[in-house]
C-alpha atoms as a PDB file:
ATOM      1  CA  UNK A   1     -11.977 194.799  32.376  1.00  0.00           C
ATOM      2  CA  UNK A   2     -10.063 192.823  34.823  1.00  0.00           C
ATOM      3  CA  UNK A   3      -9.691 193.689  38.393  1.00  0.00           C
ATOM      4  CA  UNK A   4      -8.044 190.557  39.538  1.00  0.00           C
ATOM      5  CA  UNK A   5      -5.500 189.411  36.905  1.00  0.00           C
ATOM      6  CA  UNK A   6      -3.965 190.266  33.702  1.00  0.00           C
ATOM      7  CA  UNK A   7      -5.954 191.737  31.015  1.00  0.00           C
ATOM      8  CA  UNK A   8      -7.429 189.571  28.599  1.00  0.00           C
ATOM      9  CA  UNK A   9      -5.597 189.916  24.868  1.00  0.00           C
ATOM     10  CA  UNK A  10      -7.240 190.244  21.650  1.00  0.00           C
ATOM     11  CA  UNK A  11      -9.421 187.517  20.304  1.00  0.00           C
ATOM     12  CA  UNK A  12      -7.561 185.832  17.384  1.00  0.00           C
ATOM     13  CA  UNK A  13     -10.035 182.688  17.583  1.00  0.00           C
ATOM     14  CA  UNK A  14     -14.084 182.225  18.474  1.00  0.00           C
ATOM     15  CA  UNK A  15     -14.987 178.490  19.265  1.00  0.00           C
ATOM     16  CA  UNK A  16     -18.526 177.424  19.391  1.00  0.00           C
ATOM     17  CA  UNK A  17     -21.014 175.084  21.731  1.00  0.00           C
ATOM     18  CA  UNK A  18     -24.105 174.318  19.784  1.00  0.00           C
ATOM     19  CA  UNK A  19     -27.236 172.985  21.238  1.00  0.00           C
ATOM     20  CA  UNK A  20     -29.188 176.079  22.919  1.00  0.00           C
ATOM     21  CA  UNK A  21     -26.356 178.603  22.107  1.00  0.00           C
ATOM     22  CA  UNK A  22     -26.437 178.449  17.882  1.00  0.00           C
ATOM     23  CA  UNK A  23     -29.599 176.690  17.739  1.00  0.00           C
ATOM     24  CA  UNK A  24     -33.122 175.856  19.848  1.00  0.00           C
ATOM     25  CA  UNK A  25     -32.380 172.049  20.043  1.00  0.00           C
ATOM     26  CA  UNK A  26     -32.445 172.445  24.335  1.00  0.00           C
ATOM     27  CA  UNK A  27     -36.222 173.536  23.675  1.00  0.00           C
ATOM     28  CA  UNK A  28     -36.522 170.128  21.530  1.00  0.00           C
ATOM     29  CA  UNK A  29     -34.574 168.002  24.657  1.00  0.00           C
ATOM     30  CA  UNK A  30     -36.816 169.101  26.742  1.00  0.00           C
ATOM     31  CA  UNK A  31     -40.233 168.544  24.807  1.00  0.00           C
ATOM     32  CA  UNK A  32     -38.783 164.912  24.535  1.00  0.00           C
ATOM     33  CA  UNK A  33     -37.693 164.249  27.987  1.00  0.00           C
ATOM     34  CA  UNK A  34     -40.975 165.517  29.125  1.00  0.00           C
ATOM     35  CA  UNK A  35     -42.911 162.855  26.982  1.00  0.00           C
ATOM     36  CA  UNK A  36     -41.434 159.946  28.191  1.00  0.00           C
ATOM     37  CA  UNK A  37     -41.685 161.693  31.557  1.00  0.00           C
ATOM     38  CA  UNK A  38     -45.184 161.819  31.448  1.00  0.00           C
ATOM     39  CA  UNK A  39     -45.782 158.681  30.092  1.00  0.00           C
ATOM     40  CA  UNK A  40     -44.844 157.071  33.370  1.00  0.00           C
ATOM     41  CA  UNK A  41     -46.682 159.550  35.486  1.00  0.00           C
ATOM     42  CA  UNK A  42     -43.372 161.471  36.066  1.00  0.00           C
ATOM     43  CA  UNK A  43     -42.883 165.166  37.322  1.00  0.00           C
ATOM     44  CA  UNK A  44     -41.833 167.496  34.735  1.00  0.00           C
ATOM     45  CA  UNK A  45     -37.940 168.018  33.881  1.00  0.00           C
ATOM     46  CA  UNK A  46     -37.147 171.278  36.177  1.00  0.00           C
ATOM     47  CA  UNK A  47     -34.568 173.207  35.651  1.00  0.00           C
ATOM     48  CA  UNK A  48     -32.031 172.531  38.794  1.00  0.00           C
ATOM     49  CA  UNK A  49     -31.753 169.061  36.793  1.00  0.00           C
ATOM     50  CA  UNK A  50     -31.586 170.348  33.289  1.00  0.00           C
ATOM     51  CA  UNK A  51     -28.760 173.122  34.400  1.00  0.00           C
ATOM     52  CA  UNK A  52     -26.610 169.593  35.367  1.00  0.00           C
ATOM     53  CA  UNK A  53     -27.194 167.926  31.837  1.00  0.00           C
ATOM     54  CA  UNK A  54     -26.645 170.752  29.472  1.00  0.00           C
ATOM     55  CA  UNK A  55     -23.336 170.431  27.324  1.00  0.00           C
ATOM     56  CA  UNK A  56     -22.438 167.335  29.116  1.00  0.00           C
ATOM     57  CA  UNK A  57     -21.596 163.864  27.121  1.00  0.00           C
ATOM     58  CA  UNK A  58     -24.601 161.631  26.670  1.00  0.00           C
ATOM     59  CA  UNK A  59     -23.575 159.170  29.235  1.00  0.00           C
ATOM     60  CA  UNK A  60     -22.948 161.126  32.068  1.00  0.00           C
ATOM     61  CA  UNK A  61     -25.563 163.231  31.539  1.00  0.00           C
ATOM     62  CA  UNK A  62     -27.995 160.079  31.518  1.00  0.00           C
ATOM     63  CA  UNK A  63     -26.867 159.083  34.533  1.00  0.00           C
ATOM     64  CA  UNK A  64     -27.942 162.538  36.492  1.00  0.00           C
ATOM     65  CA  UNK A  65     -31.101 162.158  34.535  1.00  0.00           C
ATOM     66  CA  UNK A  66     -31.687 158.402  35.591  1.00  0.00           C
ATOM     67  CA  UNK A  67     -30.812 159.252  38.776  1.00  0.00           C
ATOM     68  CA  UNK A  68     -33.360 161.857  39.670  1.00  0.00           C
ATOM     69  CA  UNK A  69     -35.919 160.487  37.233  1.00  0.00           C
ATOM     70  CA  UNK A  70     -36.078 156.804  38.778  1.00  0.00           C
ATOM     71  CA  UNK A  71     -37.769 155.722  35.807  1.00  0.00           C
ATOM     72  CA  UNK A  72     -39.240 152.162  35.971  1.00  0.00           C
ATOM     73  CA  UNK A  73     -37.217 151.613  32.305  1.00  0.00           C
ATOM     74  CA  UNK A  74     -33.659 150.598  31.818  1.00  0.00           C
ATOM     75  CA  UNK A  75     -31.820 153.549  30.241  1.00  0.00           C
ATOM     76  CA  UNK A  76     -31.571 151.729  27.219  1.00  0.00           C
ATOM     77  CA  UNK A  77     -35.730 151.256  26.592  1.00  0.00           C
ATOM     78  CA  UNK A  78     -35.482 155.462  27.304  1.00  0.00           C
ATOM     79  CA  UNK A  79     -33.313 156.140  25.274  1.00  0.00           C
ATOM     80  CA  UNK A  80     -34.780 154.496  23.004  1.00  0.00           C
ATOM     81  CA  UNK A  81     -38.069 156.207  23.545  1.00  0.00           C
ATOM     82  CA  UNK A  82     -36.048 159.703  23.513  1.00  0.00           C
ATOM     83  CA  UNK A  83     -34.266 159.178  20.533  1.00  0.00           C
ATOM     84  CA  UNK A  84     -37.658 158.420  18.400  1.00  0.00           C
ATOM     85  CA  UNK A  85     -39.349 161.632  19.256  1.00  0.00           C
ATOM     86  CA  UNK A  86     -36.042 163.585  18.940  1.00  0.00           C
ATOM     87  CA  UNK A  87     -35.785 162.098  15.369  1.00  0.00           C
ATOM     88  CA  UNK A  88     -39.681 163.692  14.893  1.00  0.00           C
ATOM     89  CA  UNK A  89     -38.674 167.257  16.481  1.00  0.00           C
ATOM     90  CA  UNK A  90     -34.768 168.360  15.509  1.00  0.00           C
ATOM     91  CA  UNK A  91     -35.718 168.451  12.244  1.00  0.00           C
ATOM     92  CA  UNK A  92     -37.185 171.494  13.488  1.00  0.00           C
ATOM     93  CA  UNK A  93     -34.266 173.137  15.448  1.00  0.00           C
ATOM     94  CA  UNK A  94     -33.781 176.898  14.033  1.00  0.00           C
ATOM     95  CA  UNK A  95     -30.718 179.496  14.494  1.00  0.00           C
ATOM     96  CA  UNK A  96     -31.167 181.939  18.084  1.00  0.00           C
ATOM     97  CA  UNK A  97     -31.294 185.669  17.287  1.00  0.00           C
ATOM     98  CA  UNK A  98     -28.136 186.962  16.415  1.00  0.00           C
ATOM     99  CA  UNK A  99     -26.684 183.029  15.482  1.00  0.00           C
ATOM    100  CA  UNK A 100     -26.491 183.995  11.620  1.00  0.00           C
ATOM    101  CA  UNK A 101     -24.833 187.343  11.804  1.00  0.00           C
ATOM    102  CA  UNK A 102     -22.330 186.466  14.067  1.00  0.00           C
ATOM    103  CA  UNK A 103     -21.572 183.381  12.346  1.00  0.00           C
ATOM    104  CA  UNK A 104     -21.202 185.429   8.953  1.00  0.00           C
ATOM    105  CA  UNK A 105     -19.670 188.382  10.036  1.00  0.00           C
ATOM    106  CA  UNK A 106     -16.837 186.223  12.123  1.00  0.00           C
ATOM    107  CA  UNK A 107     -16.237 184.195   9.302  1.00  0.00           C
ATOM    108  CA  UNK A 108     -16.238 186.813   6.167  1.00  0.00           C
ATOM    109  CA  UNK A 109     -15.859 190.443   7.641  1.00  0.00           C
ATOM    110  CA  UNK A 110     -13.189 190.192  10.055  1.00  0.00           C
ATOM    111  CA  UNK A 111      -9.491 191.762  10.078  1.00  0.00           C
ATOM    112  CA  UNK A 112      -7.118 190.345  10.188  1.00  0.00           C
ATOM    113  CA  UNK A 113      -9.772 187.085   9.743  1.00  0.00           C
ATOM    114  CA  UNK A 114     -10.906 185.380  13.382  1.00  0.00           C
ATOM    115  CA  UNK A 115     -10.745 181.549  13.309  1.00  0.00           C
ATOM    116  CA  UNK A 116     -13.921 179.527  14.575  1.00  0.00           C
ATOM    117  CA  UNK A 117     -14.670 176.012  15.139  1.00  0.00           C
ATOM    118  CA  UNK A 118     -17.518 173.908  16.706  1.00  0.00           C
ATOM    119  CA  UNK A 119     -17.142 172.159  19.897  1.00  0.00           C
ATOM    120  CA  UNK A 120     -20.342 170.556  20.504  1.00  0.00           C
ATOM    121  CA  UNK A 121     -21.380 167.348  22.995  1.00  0.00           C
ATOM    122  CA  UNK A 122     -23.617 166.071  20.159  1.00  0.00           C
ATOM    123  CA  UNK A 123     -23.103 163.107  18.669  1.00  0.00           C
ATOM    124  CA  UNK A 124     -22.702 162.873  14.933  1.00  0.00           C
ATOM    125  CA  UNK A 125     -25.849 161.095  14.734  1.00  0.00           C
ATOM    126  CA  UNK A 126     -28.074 164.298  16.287  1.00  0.00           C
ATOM    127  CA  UNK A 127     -25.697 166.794  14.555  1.00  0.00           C
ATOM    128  CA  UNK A 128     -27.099 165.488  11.352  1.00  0.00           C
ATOM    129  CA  UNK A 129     -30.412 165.559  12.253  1.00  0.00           C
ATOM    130  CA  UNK A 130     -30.125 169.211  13.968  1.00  0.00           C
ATOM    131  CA  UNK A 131     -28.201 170.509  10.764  1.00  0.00           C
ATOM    132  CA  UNK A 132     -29.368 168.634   7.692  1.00  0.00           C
ATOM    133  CA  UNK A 133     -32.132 171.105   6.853  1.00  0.00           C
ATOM    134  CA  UNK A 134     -30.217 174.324   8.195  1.00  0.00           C
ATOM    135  CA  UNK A 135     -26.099 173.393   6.332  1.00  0.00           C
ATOM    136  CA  UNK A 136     -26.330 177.474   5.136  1.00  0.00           C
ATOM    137  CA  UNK A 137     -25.986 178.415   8.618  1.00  0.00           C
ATOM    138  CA  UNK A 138     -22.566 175.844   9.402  1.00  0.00           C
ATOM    139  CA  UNK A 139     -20.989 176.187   6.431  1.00  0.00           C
ATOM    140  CA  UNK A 140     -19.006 178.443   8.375  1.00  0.00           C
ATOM    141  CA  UNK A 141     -17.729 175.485  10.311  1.00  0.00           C
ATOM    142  CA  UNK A 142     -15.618 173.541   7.834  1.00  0.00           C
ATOM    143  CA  UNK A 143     -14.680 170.003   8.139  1.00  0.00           C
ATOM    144  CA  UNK A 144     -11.909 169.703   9.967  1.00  0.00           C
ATOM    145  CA  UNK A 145     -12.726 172.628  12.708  1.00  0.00           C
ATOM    146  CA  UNK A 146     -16.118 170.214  13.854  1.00  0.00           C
ATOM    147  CA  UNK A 147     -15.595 168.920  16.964  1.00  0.00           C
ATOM    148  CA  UNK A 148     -18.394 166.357  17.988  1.00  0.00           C
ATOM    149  CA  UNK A 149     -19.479 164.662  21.228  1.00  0.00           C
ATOM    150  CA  UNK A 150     -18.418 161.189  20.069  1.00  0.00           C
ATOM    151  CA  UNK A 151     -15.171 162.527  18.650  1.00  0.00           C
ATOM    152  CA  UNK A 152     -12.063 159.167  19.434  1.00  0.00           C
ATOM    153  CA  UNK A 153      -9.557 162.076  19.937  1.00  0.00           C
ATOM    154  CA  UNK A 154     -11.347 162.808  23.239  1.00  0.00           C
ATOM    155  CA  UNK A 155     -11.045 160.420  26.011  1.00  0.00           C
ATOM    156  CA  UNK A 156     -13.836 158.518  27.752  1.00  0.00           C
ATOM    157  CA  UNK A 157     -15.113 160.657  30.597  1.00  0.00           C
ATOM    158  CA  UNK A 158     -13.397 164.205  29.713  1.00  0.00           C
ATOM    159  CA  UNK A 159     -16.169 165.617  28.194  1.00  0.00           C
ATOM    160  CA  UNK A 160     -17.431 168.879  29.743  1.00  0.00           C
ATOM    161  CA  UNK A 161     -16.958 170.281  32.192  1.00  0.00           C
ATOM    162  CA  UNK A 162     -13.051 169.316  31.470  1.00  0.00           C
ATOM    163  CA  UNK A 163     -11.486 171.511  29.075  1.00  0.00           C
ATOM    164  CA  UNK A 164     -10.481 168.788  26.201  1.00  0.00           C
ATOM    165  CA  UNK A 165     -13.030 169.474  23.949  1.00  0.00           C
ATOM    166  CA  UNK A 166     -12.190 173.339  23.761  1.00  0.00           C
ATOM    167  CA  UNK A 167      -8.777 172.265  23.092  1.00  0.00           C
ATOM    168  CA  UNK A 168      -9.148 170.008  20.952  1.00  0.00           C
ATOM    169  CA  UNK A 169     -11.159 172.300  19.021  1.00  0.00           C
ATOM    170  CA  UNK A 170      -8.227 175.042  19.580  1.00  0.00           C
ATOM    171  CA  UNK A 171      -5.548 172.760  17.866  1.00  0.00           C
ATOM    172  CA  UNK A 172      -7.773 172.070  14.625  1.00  0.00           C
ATOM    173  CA  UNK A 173      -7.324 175.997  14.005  1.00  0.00           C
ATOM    174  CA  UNK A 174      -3.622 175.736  15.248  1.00  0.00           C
ATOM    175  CA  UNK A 175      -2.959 172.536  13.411  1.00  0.00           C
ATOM    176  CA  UNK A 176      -4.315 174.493   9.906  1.00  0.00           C
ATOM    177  CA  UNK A 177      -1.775 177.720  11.265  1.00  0.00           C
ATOM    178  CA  UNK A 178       1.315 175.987  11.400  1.00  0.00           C
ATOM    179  CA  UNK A 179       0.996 173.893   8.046  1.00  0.00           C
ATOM    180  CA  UNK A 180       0.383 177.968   6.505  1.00  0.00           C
ATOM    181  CA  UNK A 181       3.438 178.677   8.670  1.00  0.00           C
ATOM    182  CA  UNK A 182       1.225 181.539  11.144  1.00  0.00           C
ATOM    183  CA  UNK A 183       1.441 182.016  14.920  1.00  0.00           C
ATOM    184  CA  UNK A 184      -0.313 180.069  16.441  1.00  0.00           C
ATOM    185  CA  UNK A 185      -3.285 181.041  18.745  1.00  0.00           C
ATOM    186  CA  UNK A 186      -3.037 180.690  22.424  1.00  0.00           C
ATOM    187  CA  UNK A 187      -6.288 179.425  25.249  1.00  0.00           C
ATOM    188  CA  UNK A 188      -6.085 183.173  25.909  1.00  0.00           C
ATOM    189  CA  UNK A 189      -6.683 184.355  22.214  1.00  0.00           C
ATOM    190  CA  UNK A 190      -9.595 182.241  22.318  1.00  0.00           C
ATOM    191  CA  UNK A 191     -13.266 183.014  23.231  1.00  0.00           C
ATOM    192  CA  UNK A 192     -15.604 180.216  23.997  1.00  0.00           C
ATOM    193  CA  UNK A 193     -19.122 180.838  23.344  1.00  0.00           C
ATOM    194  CA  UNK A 194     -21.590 178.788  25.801  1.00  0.00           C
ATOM    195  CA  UNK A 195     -25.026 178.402  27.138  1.00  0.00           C
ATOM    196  CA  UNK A 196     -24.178 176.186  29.639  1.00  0.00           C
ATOM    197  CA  UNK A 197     -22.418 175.967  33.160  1.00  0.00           C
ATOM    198  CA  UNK A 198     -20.587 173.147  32.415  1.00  0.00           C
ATOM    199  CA  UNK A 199     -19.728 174.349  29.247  1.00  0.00           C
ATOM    200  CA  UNK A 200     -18.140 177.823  30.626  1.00  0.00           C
ATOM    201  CA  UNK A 201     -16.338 176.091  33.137  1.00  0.00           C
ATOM    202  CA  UNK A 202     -14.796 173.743  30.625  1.00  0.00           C
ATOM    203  CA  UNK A 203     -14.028 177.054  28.347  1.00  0.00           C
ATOM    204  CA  UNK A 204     -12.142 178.477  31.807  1.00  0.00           C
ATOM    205  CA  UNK A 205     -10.543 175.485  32.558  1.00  0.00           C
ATOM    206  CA  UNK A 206      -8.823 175.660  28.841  1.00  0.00           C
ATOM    207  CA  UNK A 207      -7.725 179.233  29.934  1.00  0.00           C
ATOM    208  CA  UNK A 208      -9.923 180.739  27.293  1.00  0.00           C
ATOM    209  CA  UNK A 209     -12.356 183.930  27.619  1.00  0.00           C
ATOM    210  CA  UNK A 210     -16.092 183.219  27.483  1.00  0.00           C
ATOM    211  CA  UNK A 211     -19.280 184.461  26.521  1.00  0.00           C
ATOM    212  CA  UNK A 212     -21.908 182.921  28.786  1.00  0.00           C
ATOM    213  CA  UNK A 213     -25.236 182.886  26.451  1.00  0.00           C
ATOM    214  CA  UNK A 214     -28.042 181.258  29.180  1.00  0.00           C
ATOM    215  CA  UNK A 215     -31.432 180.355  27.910  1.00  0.00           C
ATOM    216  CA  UNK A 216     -33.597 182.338  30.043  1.00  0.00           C
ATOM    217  CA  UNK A 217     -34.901 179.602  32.647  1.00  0.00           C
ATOM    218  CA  UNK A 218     -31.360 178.922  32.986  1.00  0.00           C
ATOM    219  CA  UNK A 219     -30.777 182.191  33.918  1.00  0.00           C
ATOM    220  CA  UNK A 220     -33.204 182.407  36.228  1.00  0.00           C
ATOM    221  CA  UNK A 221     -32.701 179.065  37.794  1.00  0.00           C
ATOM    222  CA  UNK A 222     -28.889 180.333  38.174  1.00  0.00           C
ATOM    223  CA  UNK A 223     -29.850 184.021  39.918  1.00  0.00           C
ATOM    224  CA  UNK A 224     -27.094 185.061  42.414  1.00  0.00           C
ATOM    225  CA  UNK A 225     -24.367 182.640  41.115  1.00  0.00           C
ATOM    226  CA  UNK A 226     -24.108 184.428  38.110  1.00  0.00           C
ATOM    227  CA  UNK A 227     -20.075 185.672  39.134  1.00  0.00           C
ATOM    228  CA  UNK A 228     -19.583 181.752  40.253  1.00  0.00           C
ATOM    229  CA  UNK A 229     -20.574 180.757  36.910  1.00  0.00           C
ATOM    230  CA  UNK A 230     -18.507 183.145  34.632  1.00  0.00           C
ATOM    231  CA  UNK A 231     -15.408 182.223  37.136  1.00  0.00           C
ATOM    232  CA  UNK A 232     -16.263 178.372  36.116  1.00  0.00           C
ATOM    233  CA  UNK A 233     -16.509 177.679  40.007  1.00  0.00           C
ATOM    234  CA  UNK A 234     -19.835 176.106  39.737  1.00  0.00           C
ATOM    235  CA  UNK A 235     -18.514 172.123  39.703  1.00  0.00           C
ATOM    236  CA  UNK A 236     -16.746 169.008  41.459  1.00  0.00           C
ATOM    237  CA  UNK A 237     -14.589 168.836  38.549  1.00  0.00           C
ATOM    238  CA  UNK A 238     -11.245 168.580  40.233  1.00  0.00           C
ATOM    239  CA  UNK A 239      -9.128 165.800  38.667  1.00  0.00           C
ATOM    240  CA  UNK A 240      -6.551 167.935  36.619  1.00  0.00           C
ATOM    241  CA  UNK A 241      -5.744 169.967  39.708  1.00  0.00           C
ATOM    242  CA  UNK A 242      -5.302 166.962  41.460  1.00  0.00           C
ATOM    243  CA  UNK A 243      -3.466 165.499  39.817  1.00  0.00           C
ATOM    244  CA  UNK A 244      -1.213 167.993  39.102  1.00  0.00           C
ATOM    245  CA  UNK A 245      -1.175 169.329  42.335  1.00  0.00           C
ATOM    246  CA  UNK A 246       0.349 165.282  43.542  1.00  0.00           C
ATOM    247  CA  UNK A 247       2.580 166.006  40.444  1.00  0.00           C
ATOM    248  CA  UNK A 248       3.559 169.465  42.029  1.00  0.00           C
ATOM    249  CA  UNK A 249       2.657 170.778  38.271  1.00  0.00           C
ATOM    250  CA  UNK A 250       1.247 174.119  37.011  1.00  0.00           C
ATOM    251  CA  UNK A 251       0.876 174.947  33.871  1.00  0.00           C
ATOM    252  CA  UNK A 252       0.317 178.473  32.453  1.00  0.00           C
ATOM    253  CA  UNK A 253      -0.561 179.805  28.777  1.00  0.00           C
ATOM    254  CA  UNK A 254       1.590 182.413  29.219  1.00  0.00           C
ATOM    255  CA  UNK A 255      -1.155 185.197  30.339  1.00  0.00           C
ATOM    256  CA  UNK A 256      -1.086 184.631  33.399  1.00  0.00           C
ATOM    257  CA  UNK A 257      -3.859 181.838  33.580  1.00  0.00           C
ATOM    258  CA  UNK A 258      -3.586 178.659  34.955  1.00  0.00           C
ATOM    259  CA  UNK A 259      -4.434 175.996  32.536  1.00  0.00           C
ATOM    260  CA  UNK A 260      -6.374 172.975  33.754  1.00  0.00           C
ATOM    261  CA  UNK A 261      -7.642 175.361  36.475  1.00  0.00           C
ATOM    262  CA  UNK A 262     -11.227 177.521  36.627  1.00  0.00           C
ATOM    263  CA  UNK A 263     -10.579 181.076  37.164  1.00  0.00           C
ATOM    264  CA  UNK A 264     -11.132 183.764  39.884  1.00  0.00           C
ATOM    265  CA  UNK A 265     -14.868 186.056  40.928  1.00  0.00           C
ATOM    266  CA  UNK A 266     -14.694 189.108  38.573  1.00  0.00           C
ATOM    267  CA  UNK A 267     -11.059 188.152  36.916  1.00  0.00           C
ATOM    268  CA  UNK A 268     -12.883 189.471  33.325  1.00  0.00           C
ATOM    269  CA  UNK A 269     -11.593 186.823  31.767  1.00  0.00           C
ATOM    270  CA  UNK A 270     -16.126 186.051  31.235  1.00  0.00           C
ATOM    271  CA  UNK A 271     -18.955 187.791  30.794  1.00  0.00           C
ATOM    272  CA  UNK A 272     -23.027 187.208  30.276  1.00  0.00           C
ATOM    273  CA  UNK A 273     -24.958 188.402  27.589  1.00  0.00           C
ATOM    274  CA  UNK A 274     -28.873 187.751  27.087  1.00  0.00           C
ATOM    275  CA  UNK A 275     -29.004 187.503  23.166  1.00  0.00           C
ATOM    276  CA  UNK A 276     -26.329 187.257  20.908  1.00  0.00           C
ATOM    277  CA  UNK A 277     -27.696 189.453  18.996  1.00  0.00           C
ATOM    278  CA  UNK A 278     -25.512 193.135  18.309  1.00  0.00           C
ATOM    279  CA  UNK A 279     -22.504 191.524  19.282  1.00  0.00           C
ATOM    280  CA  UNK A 280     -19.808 194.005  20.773  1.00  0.00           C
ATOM    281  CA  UNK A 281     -16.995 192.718  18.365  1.00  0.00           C
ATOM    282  CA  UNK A 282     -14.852 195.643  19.490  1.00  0.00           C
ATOM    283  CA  UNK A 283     -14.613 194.884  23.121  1.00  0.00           C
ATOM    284  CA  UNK A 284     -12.744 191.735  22.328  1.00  0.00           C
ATOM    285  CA  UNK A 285     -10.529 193.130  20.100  1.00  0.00           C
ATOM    286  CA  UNK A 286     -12.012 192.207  17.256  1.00  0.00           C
ATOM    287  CA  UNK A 287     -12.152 194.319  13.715  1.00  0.00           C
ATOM    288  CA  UNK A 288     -15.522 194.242  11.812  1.00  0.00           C
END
């Protein structure tokens, strides 16, 4: 599995994006965006600008969008406009193929048991919205393993592509371990499921494995940087190595990964899938 680095361990933990990877809600952006878009006699939202905004924070993904949109409306009066047709269409949003089997089989037929959490960019606000009418399929999820886009315990402009948020979401599982006095699980137990580039990169800048889940356009829009991708080489995000590179710091999970840093073309440590359906539970280690 990997030709260029140690081989990835057994999967003791699964932790989640949301939007476009458990549910359609990147189908339901995109009807908005296009709306407002149109409204002002805009081009359509292509796909070499949506591949930027998926799983990023709300502000810094409105501020690619603004930039390339050049909208004759402040942000605020579009987001405005955006937020009132989203409230019309998430209610809508419905599981991907494969989302509810995974979900169940992960969280009821696994041993020894896999943990999962959610670590999502949406806000509380839209995760409402997108879940009210669907709770059956994040039950799974409890509580205090939801990790949200507006969550305090992540600071101001470390959403993804940084690596907090998969963290974060690591240490709600490890937090619940070490109160039941278990091992703890390491970035390199984990497995980060994702849609988008940002999103993998942030996964292999926690030193976790990932499962790269693209919606289709994505996919195509992305054809020939598909190795790039799953190596989460694909972005400027470079503030953790440099700073610990002026530090003369590097940090290591203890497989052999560097943590805070993507990894390498082909290292195994990620790999694409089309569906999520028939999920290959063994090849990770996993017992169904």
């Amino acid at each position: 599995m990997s030709a260029n680095g140690p081989k990835p361990p057994p999967i003791r933990a699964c932790l989640f994006d949301m939007d476009g990877l458990l549910i359609d809600s990147e189908d339901m952006y995109t009807i908005c965006t296009n709306a407002v878009l149109q409204e002002y006699g805009r081009p359509l939202l292509p796909w070499s600008i949506k591949a930027q905004l998926q799983g990023r924070p709300g502000p810094e993904a409105g501020k690619i969008f603004q930039e390339w949109a050049q909208l004759p409306i402040s942000r605020e009066v579009f987001q405005s406009k955006v937020s009132a047709l989203q409230a019309q269409h998430f209610p809508n949003c419905k599981p991907l193929p494969g989302v509810e089997t995974l979900l169940q089989t992960l969280a009821k037929r696994t041993e020894p048991p896999v943990a999962i959490a959610l670590a999502t960019s949406s806000h509380a606000g839209n995760f409402k919205i997108k879940t009210e009418h669907q709770k059956e399929v994040f039950t799974v999820f409890e509580e205090e393993h939801r990790v949200l886009g507006d969550d305090k315990r992540i600071p101001p402009g470390r959403g993804k592509p940084a690596p907090d948020i998969y963290l974060l979401a690591l240490e709600t599982i490890n937090a619940r371990l070490r109160r039941e006095g278990k091992q703890e699980v390491t970035p390199a137990e984990a497995l980060v499921f994702e849609d988008s580039v940002p999103g993998v990169e942030a996964g292999r800048r926690a030193g976790m494995q990932v499962v790269w889940c693209p919606h289709p356009e994505l996919l195509n829009e992305m054809s020939g940087k598909e190795d790039k991708i799953l190596a989460g080489l694909m972005s400027e995000h470079k503030e953790a190595e440099e700073k610990n590179a002026e530090l003369g710091v590097v940090k290591h999970d203890g497989s052999g990964q560097r943590k805070g840093a993507p990894g390498a073309i082909g290292d195994g440590w990620a790999r694409l899938y089309h569906s999520l359906e028939n999920f290959p539970y063994q090849d990770y280690g996993i017992k169904v």
